[in-house]
Protein backbone atom coordinates (compact mmCIF):
# COMPACT_ATOMS: atom_id res chain seq x y z
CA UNK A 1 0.00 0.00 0.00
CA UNK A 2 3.08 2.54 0.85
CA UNK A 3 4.39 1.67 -2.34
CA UNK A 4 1.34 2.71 -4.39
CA UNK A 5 1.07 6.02 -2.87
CA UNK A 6 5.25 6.55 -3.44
CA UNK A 7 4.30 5.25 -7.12
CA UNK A 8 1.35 8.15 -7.40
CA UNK A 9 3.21 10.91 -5.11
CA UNK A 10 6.43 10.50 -7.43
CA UNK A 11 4.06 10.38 -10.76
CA UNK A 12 2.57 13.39 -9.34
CA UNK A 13 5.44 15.33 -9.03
CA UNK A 14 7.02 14.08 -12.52
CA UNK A 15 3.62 15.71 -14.44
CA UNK A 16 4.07 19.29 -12.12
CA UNK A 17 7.55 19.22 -13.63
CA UNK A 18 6.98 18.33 -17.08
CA UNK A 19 4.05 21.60 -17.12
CA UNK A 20 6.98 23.77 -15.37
CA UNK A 21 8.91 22.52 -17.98
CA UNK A 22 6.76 22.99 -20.42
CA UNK A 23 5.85 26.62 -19.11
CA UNK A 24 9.34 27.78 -18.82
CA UNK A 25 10.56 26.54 -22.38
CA UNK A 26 7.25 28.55 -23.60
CA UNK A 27 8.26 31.70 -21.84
CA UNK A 28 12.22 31.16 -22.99
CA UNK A 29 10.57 31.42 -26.27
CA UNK A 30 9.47 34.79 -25.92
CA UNK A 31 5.47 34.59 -25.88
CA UNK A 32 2.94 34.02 -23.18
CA UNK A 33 1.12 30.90 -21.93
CA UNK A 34 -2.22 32.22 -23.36
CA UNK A 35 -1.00 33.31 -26.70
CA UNK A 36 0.30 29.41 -26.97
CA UNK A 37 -2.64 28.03 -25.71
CA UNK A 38 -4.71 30.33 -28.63
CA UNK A 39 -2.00 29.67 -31.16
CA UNK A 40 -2.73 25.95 -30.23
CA UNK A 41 -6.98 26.23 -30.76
CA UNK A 42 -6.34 28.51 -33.85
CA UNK A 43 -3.97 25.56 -35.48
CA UNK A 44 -7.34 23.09 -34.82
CA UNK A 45 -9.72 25.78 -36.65
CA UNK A 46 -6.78 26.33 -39.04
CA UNK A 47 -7.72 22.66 -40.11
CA UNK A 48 -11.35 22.90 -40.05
CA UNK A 49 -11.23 26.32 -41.78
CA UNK A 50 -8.57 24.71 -44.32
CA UNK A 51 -11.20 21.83 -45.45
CA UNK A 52 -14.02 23.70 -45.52
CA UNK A 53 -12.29 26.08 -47.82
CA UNK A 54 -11.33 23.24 -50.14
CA UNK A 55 -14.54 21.61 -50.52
CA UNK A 56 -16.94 24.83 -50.88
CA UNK A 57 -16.60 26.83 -53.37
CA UNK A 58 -19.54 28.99 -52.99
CA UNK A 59 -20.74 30.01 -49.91
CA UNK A 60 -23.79 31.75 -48.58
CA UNK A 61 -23.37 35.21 -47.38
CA UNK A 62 -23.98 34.08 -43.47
CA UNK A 63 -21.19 31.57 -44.32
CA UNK A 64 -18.59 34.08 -45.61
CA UNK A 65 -19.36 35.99 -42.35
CA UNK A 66 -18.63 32.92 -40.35
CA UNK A 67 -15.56 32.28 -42.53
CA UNK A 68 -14.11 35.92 -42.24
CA UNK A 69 -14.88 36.22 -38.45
CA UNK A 70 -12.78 32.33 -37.87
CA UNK A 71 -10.32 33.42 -40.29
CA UNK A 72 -9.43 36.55 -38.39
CA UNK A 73 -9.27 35.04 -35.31
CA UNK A 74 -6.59 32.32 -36.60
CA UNK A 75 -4.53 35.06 -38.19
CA UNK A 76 -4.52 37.47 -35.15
CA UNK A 77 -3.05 33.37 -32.77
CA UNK A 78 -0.74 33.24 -35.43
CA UNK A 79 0.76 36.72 -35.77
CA UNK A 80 1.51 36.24 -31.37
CA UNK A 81 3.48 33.56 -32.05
CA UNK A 82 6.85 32.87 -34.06
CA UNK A 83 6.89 31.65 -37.75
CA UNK A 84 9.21 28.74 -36.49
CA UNK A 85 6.52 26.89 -34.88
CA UNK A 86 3.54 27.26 -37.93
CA UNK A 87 5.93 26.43 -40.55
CA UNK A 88 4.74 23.34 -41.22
CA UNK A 89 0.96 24.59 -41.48
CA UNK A 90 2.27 27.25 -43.93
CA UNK A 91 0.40 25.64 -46.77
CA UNK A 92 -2.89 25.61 -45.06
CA UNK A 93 -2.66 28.73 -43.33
CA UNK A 94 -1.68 30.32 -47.27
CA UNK A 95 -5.11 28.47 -48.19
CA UNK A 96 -7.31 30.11 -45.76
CA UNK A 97 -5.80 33.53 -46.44
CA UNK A 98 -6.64 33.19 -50.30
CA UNK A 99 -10.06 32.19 -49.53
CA UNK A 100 -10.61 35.01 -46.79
CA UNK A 101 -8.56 37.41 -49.69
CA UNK A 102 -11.14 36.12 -52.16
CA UNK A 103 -14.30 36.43 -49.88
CA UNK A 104 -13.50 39.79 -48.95
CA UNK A 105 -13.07 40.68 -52.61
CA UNK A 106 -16.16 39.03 -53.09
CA UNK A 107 -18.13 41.28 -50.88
CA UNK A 108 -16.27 44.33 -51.74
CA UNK A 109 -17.31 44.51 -55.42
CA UNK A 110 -20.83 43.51 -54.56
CA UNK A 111 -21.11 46.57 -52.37
């Protein structure tokens, strides 16, 4: 029984220093815990934003909203954080900016 609570204590302490860790390698990198944490639910819509601009063409005017509104938030996470760790997602990232580039020419000449 002692040696399952030395097991969990000593697990317990290994997780609080991998976050510290993690925390202080975040900070060493120049940028905040929060602007990570956004960068890292931007990078999800980055995806969802990424296929839906692939597989719809034309969209309905409450969908371009949508689109522009999600597309601005994923630029603003990715302009707090440095271009080293998006690099990878620089394809996708280029595909969503064309679309929102397109949309918003879209709905600037129809005005």
């Amino acid at each position: 029984m002692t040696v399952l609570i030395a097991v969990i204590y000593i697990l317990i302490l290994v997780i609080f220093a991998l976050v510290a860790y993690a925390v202080m390698q975040i900070k060493m990198f120049g940028m905040k815990v929060k602007d990570f944490w956004g960068f890292i639910e931007a990078n999800q819509m980055l995806d969802r934003l990424y296929m839906f601009a692939k597989q719809y063409e034309k969209m309905t005017p409450q969908e371009q909203v949508i689109y522009l509104s999600e597309a601005e938030k994923i630029f603003k996470a990715f302009d707090k954080v440095p271009d080293e760790l998006w690099e990878e997602e620089y394809d996708k990232y280029k595909e969503v900016l064309n679309k929102y580039n397109d949309i918003r020419m879209l709905r600037w000449t129809s005005n």
